[in-house]
Protein backbone atom coordinates (compact mmCIF):
# COMPACT_ATOMS: atom_id res chain seq x y z
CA UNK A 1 132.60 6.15 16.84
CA UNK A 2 130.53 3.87 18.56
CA UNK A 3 127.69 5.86 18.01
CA UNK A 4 127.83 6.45 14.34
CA UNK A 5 127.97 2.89 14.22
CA UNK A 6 125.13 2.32 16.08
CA UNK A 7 123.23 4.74 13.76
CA UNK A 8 124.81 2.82 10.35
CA UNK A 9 123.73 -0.34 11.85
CA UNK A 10 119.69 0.83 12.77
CA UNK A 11 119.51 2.52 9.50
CA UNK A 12 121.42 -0.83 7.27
CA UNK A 13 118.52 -2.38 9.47
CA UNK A 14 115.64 -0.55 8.40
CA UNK A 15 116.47 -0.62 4.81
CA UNK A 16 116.65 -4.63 4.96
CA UNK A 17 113.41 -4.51 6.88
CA UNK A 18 112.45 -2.78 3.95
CA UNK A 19 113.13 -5.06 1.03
CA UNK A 20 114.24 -8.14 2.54
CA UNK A 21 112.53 -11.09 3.57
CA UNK A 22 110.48 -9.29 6.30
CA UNK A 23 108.59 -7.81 4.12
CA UNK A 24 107.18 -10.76 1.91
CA UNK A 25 104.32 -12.00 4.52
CA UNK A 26 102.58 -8.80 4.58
CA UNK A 27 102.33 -9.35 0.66
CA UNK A 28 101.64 -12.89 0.60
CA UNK A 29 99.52 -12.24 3.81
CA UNK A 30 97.27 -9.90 1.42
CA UNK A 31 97.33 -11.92 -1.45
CA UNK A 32 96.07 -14.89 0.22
CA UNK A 33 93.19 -12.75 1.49
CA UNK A 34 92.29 -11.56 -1.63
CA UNK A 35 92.62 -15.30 -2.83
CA UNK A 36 90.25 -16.63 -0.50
CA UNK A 37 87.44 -13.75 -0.27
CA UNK A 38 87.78 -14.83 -4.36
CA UNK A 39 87.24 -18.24 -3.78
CA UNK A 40 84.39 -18.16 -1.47
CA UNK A 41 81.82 -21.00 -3.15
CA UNK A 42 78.73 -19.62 -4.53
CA UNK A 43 75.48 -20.62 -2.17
CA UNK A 44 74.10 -23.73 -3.70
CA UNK A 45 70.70 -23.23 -4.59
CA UNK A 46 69.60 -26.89 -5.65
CA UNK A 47 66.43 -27.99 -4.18
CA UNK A 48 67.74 -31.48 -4.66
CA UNK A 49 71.88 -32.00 -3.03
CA UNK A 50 72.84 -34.79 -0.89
CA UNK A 51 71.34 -35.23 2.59
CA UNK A 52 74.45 -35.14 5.57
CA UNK A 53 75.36 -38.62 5.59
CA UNK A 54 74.88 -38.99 1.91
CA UNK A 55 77.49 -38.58 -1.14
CA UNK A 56 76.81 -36.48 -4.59
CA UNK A 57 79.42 -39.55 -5.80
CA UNK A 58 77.69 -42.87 -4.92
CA UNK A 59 79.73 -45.41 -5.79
CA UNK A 60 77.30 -48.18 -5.10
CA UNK A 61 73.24 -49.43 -5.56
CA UNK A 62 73.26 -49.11 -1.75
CA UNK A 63 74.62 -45.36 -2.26
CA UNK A 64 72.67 -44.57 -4.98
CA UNK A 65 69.47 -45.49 -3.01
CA UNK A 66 70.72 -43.86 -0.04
CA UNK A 67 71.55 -40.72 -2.01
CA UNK A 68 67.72 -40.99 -3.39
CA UNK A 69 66.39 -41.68 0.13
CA UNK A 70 67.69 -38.00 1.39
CA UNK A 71 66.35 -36.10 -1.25
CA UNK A 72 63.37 -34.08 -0.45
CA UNK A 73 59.90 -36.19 -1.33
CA UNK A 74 58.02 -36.55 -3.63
CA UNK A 75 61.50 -37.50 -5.25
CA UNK A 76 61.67 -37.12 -9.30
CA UNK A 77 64.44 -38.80 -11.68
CA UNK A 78 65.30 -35.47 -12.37
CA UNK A 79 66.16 -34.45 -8.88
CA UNK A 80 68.37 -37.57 -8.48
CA UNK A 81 70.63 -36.27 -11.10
CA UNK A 82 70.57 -32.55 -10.40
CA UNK A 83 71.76 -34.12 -6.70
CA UNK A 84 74.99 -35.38 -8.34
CA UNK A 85 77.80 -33.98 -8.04
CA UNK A 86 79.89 -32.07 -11.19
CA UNK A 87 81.41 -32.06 -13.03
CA UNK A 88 79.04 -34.36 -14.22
CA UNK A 89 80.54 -37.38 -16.82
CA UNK A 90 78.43 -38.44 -19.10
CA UNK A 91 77.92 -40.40 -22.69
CA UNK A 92 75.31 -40.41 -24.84
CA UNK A 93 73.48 -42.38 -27.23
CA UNK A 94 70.24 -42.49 -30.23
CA UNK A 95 70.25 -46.04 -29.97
CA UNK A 96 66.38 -47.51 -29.58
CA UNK A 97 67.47 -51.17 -29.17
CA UNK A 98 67.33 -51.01 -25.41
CA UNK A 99 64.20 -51.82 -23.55
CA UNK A 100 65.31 -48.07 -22.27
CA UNK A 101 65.16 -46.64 -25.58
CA UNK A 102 66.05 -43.17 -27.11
CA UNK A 103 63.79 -41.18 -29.01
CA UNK A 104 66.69 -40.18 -31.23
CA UNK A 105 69.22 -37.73 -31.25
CA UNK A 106 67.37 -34.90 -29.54
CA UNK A 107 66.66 -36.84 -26.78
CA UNK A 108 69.08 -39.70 -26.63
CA UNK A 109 69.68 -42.44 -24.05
CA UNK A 110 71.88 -40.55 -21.56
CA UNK A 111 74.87 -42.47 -19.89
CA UNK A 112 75.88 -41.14 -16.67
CA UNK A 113 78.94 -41.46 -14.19
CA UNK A 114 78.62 -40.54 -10.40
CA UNK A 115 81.75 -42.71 -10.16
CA UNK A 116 84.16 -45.39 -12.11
CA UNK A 117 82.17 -48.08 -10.46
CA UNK A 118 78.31 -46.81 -11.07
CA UNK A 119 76.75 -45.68 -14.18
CA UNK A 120 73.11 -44.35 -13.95
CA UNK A 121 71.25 -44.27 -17.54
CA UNK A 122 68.39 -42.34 -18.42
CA UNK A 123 65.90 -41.26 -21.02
CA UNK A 124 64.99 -37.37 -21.23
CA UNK A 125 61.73 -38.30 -22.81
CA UNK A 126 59.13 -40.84 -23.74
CA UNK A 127 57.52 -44.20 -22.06
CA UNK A 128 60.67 -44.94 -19.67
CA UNK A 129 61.72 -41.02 -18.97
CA UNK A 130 61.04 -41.51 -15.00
CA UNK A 131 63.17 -44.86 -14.76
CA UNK A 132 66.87 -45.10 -13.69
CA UNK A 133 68.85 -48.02 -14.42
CA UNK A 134 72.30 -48.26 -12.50
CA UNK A 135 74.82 -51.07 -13.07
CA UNK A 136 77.04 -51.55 -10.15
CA UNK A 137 80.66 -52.39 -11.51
CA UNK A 138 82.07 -55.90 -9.69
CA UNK A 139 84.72 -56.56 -12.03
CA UNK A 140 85.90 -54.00 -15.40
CA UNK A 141 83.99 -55.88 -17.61
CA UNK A 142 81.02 -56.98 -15.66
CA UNK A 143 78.34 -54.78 -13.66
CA UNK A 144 75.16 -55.84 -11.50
CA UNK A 145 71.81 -53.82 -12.59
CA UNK A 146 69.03 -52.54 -11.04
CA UNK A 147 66.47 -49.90 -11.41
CA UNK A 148 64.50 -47.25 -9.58
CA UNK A 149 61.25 -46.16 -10.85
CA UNK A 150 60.40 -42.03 -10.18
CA UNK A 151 58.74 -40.47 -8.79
CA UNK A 152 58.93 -41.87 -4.98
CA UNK A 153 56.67 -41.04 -2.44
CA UNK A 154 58.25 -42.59 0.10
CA UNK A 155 61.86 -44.21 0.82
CA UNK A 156 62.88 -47.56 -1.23
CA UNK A 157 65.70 -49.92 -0.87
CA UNK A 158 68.15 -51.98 -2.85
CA UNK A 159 66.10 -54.83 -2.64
CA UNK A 160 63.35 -53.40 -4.38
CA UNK A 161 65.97 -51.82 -6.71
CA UNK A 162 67.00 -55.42 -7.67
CA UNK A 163 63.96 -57.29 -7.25
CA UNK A 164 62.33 -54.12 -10.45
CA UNK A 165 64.72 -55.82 -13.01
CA UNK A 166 63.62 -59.60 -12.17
CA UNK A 167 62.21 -61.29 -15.25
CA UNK A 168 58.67 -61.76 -13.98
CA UNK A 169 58.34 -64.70 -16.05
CA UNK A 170 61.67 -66.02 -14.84
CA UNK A 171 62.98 -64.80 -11.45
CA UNK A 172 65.94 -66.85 -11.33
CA UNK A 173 67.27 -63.85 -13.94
CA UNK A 174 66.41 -60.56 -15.10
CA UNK A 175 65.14 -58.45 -17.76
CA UNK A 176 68.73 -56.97 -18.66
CA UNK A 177 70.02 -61.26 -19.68
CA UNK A 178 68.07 -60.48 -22.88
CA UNK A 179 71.50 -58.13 -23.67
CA UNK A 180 73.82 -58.59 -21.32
CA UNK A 181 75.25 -62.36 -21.48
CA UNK A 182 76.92 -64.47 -18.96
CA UNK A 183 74.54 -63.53 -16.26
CA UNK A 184 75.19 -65.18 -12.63
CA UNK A 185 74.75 -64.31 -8.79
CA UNK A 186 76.98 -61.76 -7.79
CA UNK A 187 77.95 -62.63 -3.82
CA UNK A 188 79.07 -58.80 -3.46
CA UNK A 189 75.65 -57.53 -4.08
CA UNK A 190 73.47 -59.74 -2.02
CA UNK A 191 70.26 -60.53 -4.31
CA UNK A 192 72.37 -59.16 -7.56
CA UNK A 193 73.07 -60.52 -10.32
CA UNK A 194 76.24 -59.42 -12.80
CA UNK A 195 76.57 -59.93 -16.55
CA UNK A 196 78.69 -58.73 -19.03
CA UNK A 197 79.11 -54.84 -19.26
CA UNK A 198 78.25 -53.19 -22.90
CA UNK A 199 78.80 -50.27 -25.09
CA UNK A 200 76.93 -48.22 -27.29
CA UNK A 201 78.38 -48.52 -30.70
CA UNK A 202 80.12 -45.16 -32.07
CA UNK A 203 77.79 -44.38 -34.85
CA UNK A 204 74.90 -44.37 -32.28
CA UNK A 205 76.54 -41.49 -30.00
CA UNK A 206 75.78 -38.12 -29.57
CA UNK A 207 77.67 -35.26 -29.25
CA UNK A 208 77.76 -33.49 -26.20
CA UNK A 209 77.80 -30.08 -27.50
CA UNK A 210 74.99 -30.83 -29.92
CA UNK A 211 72.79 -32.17 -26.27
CA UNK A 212 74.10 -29.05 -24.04
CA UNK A 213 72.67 -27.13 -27.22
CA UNK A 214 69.37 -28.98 -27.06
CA UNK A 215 69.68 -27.42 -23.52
CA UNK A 216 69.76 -24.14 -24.24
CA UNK A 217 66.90 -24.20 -27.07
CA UNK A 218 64.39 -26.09 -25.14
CA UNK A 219 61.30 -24.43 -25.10
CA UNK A 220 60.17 -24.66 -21.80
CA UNK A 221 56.08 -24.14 -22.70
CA UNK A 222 55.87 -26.53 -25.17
CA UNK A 223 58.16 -29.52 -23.51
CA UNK A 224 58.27 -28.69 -19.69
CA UNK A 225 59.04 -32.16 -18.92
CA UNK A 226 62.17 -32.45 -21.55
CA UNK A 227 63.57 -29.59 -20.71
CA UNK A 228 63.35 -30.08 -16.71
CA UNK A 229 65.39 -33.15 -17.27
CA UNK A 230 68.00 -31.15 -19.67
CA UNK A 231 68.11 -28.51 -17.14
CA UNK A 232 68.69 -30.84 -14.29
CA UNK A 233 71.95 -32.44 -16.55
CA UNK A 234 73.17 -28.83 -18.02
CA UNK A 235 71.85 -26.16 -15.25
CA UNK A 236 73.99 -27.34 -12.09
CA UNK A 237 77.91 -26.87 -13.22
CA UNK A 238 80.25 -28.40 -15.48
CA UNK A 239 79.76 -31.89 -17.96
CA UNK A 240 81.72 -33.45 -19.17
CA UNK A 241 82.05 -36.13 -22.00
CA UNK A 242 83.37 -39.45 -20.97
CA UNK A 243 83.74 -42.17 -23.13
CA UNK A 244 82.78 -45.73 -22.30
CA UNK A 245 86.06 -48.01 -21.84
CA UNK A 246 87.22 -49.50 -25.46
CA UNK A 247 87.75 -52.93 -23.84
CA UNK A 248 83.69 -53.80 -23.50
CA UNK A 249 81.93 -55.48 -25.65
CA UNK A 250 79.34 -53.60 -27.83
CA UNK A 251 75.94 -52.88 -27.62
C-alpha cells in the first residue's frame, strides 16, 4: 500500500510541476528575454551628444555652456540642439518683433525646452540663424538671458554668455530690457541679470506639424543651411509641442 502511494504521490507531483507555479519562471524567464533583446537601444549615431560629464537636459547657462563646451569643435548652433536630448519640447513662433526675428512661418522663431528652467530660442534662417539665446528661469515668471554666438572654435564660458547681451551703450543692462521689463541683478546667476519672462502671442504661433512638414520638404540643394537646422530639430527622435505657461505676460 505504501508503495502505490508513493507512486500516487510522485505522479500528483509531476503533474503540479507541470501546471503549477513551478512552471511560470521558465515562461516569464523567456519572456523577459525576448523583452530585453527587443529593447536593446539603437546605436546613437549623432556626431554631436553630450560629452561624459555633460547632460542632453541642462538645466542651467552654466550647463548649457558646459553641454556646448563637450561637443566636438568647430561647434555649430545646429549641433547644440541635435545634442539635446528628446523628446525634444518645443514652441514656435512668425513673430519678427524680436531683435531675434522670424522670417515667417516657414522658418519661424523656434522656442526650445532642454528643461522647465531653460529655454534656448533660435532662428532656422536669416541674419541671427547662428545665435542662441537661453533664459535661465530664477523665479516662474522671471528668467536671466544670455546668448552664445556659433560657430565656436574654441571653448566659451558663462561670462562671455552674459557679458554678449550687455547693452554696449549701457552696461549696467542689456539688450533684452528693450522687451523684457523689470530688469535687476539676479544674485543666483553671478553677472546676470533677470526680467520679466514673455510669451509669444497665439496668433503668431506655428504649428508643429506644419514645421516637422517643412522638415520633410526641405530641399537640401537649394537651402543646405535651413534644412541642416530642421534636420538637427526633426532628424534625432521625438518633438514635441509645448506650450508656453498661460500665466506670463505677452510678447
Amino acid at each position: 500500500m505504501r508503495h502505490l502511494l508513493g507512486l500516487g504521490a510522485l505522479a500528483l507531483s509531476l503533474a503540479c510541476g507541470a501546471c503549477g507555479p513551478g512552471s511560470a519562471p521558465a515562461a516569464s524567464d523567456a519572456t523577459a528575454t525576448a523583452g530585453a533583446e527587443e529593447r536593446v537601444a539603437a546605436p546613437d549615431l549623432r556626431r554631436c551628444k553630450p560629452a561624459p560629464g555633460t547632460t542632453g537636459s541642462p538645466k542651467t547657462i552654466d550647463e548649457a555652456v558646459a553641454l556646448v563646451n563637450g561637443l566636438p569643435f568647430p561647434v555649430s548652433a545646429e549641433c547644440l540642439i541635435e545634442a539635446l536630448d528628446r523628446p525634444l519640447q518645443i514652441e514656435a513662433s512668425k513673430s519678427t518683433a524680436s531683435v531675434q526675428k522670424a522670417l515667417g512661418e516657414r522658418s519661424p522663431r523656434i522656442f526650445v525646452w532642454p528643461d522647465d528652467q531653460l529655454v534656448m530660442t533660435i532662428v532656422v534662417d536669416g541674419p541671427t540663424r547662428d545665435l542662441v539665446e537661453l533664459g535661465q528661469f530664477v523665479t516662474p515668471r522671471r528668467s536671466v538671458k544670455a546668448e552664445i554666438a556659433f560657430p565656436l572654435e574654441a571653448p566659451t564660458t558663462t561670462a562671455a554668455a552674459l557679458e554678449r547681451v550687455r547693452n554696449p551703450e549701457h552696461p549696467r543692462i542689456t539688450s533684452c530690457f528693450v522687451c523684457h521689463d523689470r530688469e535687476v541683478d539676479e544674485p543666483s546667476v553671478p553677472g546676470g541679470r533677470s526680467s520679466l519672462a514673455l510669451r509669444p502671442r497665439k496668433g503668431t504661433l506655428v504649428d508643429l506639424a506644419g514645421l516637422r512638414a517643412e522638415h520633410e520638404r526641405c530641399d537640401r540643394e537649394a537651402e543646405p543651411a535651413r534644412c541642416a537646422w530642421l534636420a538637427a530639430l526633426f532628424a534625432h527622435g521625438p518633438v514635441e509641442h509645448r506650450a508656453f505657461d498661460a500665466e506670463l505676460a505677452l510678447f
